[in-house]
C-alpha atoms as a PDB file:
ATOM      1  CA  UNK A   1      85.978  84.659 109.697  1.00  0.00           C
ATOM      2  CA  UNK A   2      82.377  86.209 108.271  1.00  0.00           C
ATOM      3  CA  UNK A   3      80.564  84.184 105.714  1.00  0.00           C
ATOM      4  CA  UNK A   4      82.055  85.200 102.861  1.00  0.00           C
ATOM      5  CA  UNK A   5      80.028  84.530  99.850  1.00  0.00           C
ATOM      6  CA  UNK A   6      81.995  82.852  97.141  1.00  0.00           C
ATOM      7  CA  UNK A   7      82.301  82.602  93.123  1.00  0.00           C
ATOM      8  CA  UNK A   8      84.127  80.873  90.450  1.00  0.00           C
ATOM      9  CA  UNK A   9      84.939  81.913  87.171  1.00  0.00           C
ATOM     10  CA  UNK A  10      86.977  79.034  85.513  1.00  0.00           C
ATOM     11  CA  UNK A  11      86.378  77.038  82.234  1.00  0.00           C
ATOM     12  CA  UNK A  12      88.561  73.803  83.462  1.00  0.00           C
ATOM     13  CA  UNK A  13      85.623  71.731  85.364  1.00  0.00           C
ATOM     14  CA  UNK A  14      88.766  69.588  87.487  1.00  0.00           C
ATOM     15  CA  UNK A  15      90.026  72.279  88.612  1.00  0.00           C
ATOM     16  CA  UNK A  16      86.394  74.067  89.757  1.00  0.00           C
ATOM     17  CA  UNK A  17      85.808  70.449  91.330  1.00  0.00           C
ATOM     18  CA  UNK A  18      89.394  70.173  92.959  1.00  0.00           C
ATOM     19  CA  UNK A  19      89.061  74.128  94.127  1.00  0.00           C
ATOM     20  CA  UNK A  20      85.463  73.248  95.504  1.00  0.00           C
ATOM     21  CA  UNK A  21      86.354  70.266  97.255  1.00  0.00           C
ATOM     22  CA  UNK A  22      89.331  72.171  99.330  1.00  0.00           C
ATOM     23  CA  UNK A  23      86.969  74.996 100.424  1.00  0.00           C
ATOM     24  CA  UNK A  24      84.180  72.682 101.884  1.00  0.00           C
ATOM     25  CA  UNK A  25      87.004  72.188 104.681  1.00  0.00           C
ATOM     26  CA  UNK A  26      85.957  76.167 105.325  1.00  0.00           C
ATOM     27  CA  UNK A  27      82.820  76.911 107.054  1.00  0.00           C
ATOM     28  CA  UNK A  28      83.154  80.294 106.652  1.00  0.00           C
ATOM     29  CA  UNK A  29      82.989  80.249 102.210  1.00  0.00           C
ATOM     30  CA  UNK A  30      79.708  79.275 100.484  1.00  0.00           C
ATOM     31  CA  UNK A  31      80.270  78.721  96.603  1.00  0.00           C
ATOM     32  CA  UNK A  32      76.981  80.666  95.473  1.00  0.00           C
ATOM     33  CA  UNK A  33      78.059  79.935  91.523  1.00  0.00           C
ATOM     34  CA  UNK A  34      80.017  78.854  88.835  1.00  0.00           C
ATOM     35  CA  UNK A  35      80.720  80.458  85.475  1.00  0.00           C
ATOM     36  CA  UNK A  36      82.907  79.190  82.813  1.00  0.00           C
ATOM     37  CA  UNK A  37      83.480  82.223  80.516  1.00  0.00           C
ATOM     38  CA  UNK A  38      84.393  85.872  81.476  1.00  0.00           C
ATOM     39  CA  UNK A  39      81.277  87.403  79.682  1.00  0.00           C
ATOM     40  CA  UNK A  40      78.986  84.496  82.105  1.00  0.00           C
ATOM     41  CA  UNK A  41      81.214  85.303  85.034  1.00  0.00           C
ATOM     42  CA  UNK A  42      80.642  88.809  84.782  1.00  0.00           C
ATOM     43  CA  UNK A  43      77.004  87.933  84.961  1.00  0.00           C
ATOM     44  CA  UNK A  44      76.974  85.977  87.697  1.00  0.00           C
ATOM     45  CA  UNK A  45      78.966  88.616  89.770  1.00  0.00           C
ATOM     46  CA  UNK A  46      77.073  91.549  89.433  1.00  0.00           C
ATOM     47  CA  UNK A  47      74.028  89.401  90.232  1.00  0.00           C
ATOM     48  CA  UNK A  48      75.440  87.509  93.457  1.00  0.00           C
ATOM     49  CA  UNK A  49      77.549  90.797  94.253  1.00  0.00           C
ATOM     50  CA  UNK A  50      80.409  87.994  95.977  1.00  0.00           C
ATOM     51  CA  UNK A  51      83.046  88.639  99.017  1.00  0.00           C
ATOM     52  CA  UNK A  52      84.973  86.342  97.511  1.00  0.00           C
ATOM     53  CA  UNK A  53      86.092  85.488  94.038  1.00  0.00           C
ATOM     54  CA  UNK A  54      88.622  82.769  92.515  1.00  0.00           C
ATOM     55  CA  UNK A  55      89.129  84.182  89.034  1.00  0.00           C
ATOM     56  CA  UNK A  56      91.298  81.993  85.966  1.00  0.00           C
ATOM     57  CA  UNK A  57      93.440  84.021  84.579  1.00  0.00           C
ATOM     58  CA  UNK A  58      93.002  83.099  81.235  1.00  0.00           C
ATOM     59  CA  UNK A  59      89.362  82.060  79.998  1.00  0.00           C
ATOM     60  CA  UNK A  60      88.173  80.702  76.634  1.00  0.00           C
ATOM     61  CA  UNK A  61      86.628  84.394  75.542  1.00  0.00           C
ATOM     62  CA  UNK A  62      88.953  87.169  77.788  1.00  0.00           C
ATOM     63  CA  UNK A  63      91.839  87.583  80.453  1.00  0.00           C
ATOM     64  CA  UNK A  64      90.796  87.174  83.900  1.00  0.00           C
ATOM     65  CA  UNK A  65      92.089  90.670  83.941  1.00  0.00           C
ATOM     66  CA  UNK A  66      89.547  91.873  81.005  1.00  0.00           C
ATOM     67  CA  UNK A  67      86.960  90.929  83.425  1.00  0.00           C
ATOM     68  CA  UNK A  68      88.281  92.990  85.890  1.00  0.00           C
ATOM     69  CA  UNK A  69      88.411  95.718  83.689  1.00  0.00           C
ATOM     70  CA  UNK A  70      84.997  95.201  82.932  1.00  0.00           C
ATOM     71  CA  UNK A  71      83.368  95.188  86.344  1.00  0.00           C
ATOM     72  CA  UNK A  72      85.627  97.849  87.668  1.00  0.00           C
ATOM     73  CA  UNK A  73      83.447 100.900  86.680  1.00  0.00           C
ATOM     74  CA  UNK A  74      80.134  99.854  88.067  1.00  0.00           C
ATOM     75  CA  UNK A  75      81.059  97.804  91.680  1.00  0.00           C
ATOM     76  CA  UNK A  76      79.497  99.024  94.833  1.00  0.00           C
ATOM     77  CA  UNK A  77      80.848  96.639  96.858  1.00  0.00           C
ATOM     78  CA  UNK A  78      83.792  95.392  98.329  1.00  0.00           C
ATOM     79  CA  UNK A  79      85.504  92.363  96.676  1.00  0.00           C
ATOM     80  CA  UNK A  80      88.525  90.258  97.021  1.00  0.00           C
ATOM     81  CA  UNK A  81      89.939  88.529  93.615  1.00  0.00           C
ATOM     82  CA  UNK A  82      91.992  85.675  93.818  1.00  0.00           C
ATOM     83  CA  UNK A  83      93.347  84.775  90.582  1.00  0.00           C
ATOM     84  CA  UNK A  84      94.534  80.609  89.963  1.00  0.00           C
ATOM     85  CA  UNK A  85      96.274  79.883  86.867  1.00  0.00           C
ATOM     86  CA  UNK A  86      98.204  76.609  85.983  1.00  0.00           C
ATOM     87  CA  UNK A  87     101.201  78.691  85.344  1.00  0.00           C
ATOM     88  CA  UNK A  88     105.078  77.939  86.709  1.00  0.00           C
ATOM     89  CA  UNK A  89     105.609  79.155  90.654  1.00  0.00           C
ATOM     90  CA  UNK A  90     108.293  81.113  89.006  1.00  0.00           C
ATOM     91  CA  UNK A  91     105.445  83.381  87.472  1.00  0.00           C
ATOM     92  CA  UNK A  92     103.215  83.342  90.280  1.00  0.00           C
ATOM     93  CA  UNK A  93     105.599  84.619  92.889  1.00  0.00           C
ATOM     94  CA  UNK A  94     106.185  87.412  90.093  1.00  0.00           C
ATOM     95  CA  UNK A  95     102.797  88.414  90.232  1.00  0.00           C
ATOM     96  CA  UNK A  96     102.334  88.645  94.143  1.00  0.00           C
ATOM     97  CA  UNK A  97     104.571  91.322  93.867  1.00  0.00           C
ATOM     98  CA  UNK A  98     101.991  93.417  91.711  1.00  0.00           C
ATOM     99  CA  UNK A  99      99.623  92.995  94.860  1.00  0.00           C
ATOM    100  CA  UNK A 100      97.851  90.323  93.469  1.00  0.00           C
ATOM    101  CA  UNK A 101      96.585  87.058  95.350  1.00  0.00           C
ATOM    102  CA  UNK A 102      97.275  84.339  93.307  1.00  0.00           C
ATOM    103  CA  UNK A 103      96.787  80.385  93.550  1.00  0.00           C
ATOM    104  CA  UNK A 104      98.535  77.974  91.585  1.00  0.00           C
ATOM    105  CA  UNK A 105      96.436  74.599  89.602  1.00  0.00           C
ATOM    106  CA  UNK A 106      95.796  72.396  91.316  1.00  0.00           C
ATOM    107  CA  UNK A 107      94.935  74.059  94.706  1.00  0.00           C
ATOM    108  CA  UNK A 108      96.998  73.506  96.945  1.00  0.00           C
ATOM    109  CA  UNK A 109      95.326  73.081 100.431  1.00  0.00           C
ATOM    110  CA  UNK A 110      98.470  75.047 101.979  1.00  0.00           C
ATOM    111  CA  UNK A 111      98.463  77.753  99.862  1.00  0.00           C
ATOM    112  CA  UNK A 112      94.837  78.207 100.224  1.00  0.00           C
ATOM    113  CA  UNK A 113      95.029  78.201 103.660  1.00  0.00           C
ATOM    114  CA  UNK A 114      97.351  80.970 103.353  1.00  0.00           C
ATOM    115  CA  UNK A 115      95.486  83.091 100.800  1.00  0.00           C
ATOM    116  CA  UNK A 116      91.997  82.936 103.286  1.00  0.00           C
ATOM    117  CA  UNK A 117      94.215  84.272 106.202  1.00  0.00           C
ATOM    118  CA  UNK A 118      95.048  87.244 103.973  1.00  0.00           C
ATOM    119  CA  UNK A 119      91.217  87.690 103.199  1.00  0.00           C
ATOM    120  CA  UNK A 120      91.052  86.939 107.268  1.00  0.00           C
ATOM    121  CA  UNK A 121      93.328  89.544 108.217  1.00  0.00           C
ATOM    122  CA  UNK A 122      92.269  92.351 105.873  1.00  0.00           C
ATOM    123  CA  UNK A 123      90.450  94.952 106.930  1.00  0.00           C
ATOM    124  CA  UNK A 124      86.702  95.813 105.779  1.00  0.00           C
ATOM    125  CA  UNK A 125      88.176  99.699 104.853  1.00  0.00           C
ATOM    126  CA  UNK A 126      91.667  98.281 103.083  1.00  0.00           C
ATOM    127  CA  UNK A 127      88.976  96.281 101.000  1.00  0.00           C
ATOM    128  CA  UNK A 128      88.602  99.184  98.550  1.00  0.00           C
ATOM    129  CA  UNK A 129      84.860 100.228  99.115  1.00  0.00           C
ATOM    130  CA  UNK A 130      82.875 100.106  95.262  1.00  0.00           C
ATOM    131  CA  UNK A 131      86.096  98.954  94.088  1.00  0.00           C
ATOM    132  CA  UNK A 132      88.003  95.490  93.734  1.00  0.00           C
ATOM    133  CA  UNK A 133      89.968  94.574  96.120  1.00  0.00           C
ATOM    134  CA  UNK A 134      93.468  93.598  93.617  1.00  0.00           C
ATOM    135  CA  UNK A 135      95.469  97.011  93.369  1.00  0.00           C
ATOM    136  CA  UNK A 136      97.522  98.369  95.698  1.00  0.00           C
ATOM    137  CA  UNK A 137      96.557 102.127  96.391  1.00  0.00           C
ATOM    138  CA  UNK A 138      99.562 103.606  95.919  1.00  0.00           C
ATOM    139  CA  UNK A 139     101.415 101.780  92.524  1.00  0.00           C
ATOM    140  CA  UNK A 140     100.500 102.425  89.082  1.00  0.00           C
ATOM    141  CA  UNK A 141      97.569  99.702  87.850  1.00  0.00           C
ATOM    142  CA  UNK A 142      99.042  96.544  85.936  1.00  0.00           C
ATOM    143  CA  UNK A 143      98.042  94.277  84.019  1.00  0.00           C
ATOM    144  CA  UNK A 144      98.387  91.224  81.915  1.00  0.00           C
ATOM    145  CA  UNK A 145      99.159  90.198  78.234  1.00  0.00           C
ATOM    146  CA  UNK A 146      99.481  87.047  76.659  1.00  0.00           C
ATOM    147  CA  UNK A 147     101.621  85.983  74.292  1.00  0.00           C
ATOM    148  CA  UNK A 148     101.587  83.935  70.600  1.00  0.00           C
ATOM    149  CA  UNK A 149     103.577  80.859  72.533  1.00  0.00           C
ATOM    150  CA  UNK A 150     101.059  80.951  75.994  1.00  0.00           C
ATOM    151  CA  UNK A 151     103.719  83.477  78.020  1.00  0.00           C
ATOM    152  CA  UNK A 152     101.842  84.960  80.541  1.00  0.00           C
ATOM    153  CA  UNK A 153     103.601  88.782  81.050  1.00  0.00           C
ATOM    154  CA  UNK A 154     102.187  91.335  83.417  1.00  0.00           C
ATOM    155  CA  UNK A 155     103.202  95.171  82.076  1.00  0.00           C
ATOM    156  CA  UNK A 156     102.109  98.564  83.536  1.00  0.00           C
ATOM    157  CA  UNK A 157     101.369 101.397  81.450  1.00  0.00           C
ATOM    158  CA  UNK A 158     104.228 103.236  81.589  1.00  0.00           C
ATOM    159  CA  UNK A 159     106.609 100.113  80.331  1.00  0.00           C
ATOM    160  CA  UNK A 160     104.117 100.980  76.738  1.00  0.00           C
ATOM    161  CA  UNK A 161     104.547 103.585  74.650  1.00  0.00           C
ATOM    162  CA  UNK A 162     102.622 102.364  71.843  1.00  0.00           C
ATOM    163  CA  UNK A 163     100.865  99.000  70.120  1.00  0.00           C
ATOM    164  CA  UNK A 164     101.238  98.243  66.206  1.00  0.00           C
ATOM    165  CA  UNK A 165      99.347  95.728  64.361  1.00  0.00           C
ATOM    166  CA  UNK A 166     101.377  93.149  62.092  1.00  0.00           C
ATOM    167  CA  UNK A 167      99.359  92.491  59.273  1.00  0.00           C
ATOM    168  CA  UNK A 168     101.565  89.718  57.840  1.00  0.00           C
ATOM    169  CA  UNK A 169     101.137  87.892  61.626  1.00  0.00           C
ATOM    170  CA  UNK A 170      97.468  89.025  62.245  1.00  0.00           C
ATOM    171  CA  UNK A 171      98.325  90.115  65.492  1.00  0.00           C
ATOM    172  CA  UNK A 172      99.445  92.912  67.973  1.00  0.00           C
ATOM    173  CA  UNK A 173     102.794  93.553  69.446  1.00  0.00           C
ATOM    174  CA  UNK A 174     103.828  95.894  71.485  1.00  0.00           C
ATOM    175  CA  UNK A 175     106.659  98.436  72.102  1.00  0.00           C
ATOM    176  CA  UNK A 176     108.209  98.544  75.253  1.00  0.00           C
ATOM    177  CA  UNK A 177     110.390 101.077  76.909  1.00  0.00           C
ATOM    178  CA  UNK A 178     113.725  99.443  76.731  1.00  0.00           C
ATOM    179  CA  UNK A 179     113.664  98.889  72.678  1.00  0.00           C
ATOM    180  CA  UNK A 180     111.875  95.794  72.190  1.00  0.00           C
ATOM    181  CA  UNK A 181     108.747  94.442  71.253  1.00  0.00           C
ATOM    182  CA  UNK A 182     106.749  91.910  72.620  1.00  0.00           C
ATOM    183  CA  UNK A 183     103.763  89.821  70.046  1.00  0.00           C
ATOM    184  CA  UNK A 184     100.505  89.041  71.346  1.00  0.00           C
ATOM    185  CA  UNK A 185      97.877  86.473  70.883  1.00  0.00           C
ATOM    186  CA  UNK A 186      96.200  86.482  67.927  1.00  0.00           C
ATOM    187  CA  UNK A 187      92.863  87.086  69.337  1.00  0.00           C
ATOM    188  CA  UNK A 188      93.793  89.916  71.082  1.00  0.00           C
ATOM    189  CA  UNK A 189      91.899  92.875  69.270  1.00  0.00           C
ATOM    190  CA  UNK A 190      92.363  96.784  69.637  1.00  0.00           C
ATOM    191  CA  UNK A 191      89.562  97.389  71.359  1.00  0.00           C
ATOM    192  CA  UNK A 192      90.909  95.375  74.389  1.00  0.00           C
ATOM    193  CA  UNK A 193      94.334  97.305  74.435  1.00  0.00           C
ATOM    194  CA  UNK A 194      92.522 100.139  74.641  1.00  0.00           C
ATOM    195  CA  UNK A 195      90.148  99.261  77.109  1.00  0.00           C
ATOM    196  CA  UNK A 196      93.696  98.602  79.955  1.00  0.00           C
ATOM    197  CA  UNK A 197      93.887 101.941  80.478  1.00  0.00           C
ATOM    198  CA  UNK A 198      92.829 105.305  79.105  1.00  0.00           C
ATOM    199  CA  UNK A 199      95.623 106.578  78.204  1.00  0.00           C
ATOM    200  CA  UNK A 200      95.952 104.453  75.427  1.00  0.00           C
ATOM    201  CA  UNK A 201      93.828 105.658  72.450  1.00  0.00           C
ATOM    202  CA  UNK A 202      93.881 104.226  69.042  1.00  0.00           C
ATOM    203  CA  UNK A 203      95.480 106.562  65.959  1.00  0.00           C
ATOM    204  CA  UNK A 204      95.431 104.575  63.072  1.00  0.00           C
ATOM    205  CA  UNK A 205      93.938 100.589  62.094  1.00  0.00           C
ATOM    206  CA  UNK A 206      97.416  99.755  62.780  1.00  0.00           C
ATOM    207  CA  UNK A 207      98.229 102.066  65.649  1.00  0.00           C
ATOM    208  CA  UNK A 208      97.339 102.432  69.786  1.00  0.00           C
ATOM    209  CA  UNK A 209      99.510 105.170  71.253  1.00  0.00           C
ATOM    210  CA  UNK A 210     100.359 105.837  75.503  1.00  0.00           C
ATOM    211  CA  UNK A 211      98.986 109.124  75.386  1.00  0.00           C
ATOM    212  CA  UNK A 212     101.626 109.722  78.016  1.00  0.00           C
ATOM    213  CA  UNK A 213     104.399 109.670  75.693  1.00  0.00           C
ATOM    214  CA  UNK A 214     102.803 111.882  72.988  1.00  0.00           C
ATOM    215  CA  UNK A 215     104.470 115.689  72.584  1.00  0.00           C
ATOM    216  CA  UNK A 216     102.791 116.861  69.976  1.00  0.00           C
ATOM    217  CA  UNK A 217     100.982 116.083  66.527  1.00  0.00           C
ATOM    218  CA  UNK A 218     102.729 117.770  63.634  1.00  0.00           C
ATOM    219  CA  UNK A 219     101.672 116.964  60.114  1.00  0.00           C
ATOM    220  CA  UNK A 220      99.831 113.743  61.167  1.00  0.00           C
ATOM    221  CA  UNK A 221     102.504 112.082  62.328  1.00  0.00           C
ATOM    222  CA  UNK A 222     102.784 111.749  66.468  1.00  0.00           C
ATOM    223  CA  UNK A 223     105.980 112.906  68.136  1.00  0.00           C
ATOM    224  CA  UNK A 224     106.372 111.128  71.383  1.00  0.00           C
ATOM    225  CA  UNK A 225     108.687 111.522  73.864  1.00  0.00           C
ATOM    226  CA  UNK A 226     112.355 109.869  74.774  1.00  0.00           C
ATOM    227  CA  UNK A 227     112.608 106.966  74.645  1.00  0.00           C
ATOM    228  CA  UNK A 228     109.716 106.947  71.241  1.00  0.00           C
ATOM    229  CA  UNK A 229     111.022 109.705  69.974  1.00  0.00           C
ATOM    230  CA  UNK A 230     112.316 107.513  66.662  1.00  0.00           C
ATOM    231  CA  UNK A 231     109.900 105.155  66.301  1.00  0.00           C
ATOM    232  CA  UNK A 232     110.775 102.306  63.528  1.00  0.00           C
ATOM    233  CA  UNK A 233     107.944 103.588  61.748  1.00  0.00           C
ATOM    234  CA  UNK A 234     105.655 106.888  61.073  1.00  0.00           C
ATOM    235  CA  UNK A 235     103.071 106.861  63.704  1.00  0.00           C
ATOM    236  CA  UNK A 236      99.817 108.190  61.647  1.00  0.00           C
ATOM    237  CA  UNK A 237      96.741 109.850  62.619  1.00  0.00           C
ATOM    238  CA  UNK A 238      94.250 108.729  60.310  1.00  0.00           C
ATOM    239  CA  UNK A 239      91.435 110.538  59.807  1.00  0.00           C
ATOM    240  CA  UNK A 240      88.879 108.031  61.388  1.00  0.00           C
ATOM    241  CA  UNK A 241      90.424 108.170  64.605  1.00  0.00           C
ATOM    242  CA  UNK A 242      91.953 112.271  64.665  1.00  0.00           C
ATOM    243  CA  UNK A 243      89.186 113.458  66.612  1.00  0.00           C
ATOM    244  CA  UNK A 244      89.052 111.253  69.260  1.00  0.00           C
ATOM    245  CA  UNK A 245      92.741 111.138  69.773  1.00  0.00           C
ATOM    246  CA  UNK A 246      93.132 114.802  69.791  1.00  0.00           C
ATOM    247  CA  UNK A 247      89.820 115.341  72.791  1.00  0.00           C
ATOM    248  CA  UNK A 248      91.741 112.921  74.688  1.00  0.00           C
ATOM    249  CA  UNK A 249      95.310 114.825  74.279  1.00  0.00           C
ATOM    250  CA  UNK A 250      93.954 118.164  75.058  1.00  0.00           C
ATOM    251  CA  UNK A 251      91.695 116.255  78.218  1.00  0.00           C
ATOM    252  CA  UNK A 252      95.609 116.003  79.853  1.00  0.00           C
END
C-alpha cells in the first residue's frame, strides 16, 4: 500500500490514542494531525490535503457529515473518509449500506484491518477525483440527523418533504414521507438543514421545504405534491424568504 497520509478529527482523546496506537502496526499510514472540532478539522484538512481521514461522526460543534458538507465544494484531491462512532453494530452495519466506511469505538484491530484493505483495493479513479471519496456514484446523497435522545438516523432527500420548527420544544423536526415526524437536536439550526442539500430552501422562520415536492405557490401558501399535499399545517412564504425560494423554484 502507498503512504497514505493520515488525519483525525475526533474530540474523545482515548479514542484518538486507542485509534493511533492500532495504526502504528501500519507502515503504510502517517498521522500528519489531530483536530478535535469540525470547524479545526476542516482546517487542518485543507491544509494537509490527507489520503486518509478517520472522521467522528458526531463532534462537540457539527456532524461529521456537516464537515463533509463543508469541504465538499472546494476539494481537489482525492480522499477516503472513514467515519468511527461509538454507536451499536446494529447502526453501523446500517450505514455501510449507504456506501459509507465506518469503524466502531474502540477500534477494533480486525475491523481496521478490514477497512485499510478496502482503501488497499480501491482504485486511484473510483477515488472520486476533487471529490470525497464516501458516496456511491450512482445513489442519491445521504446523510445524517441526530436526534433529542442521541439516535443517530441517516435520511436521503427524498424521504423529506419539509422541516418545521417547534417553538414550544426549541427545536426542528422533520416530516417524512410515510406520515411521521422525526425531532432533532436542539442545536440543530436552519441554516444546517439547508446546507444537506439544495433542494431544501427555507420559506418561513418556521419552515424548510424539499423543493422537490413543491407544485406550485398559490396565495402564499406552498402546494406540494402527494404524499404533502395536506400538510398538518399552512406552509407560508413569508416575505423575507419569497424571493429566494421562488429563484430557486423557477432554477428547476
Amino acid at each position: 500500500m502507498e503512504n497514505l497520509k493520515t488525519v483525525i478529527v475526533d474530540d474523545d482523546e482515548s479514542s484518538v490514542d486507542n485509534l493511533c496506537f492500532e495504526l502504528k502496526h501500519y507502515d503504510s499510514i502517517s498521522v500528519e494531525g489531530i483536530a478535535h472540532t469540525g470547524i479545526a478539522g476542516i482546517k487542518l484538512i485543507e491544509k494537509i490535503k490527507p489520503d486518509l481521514v478517520f472522521l467522528d461522526v458526531e463532534l462537540p460543534d457539527m456532524l461529521g457529515m456537516d464537515v463533509i458538507m463543508k469541504l465538499r465544494e472546494g476539494l481537489s484531491w482525492s480522499m477516503r473518509i472513514v467515519f468511527y462512532t461509538a454507536y451499536s453494530k446494529y447502526m453501523i452495519d446500517a450505514l455501510r449500506n449507504y456506501a459509507f466506511d465506518f469503524l466502531l469505538k474502540p477500534v477494533d484491530r480486525k475491523e481496521l484491518e478490514v477497512v485499510l484493505s478496502r482503501v488497499k483495493t480501491q482504485k486511484k479513479e473510483d477515488m472520486f477525483p476533487n471529490r470525497i471519496g464516501v458516496f456511491s456514484v450512482d445513489s442519491e446523497k445521504p446523510f445524517m440527523l441526530v436526534t433529542p435522545t442521541g439516535d443517530l438516523r441517516v435520511l436521503r432527500a427524498s424521504d423529506i418533504g419539509y422541516f418545521r420548527y417547534q417553538s414550544a420544544r426549541k427545536s426542528w423536526e422533520v416530516a417524512l414521507t410515510n406520515g411521521t415526524f422525526i425531532s432533532l437536536r436542539r442545536n440543530t439550526s436552519a441554516e444546517q438543514l439547508c446546507a444537506y442539500d439544495e433542494q431544501f430552501v427555507q420559506i418561513h422562520q418556521s419552515f424548510i421545504i424539499n423543493l422537490s415536492y413543491l407544485l406550485m405557490v398559490q396565495d402564499n401558501r406552498c402546494v406540494m405534491y402527494p404524499p404533502f399535499d395536506a400538510p398538518s399545517e399552512d406552509l407560508i412564504v413569508s416575505r423575507k424568504y419569497r424571493k429566494e425560494m421562488m429563484k430557486r423554484f423557477f432554477q428547476l
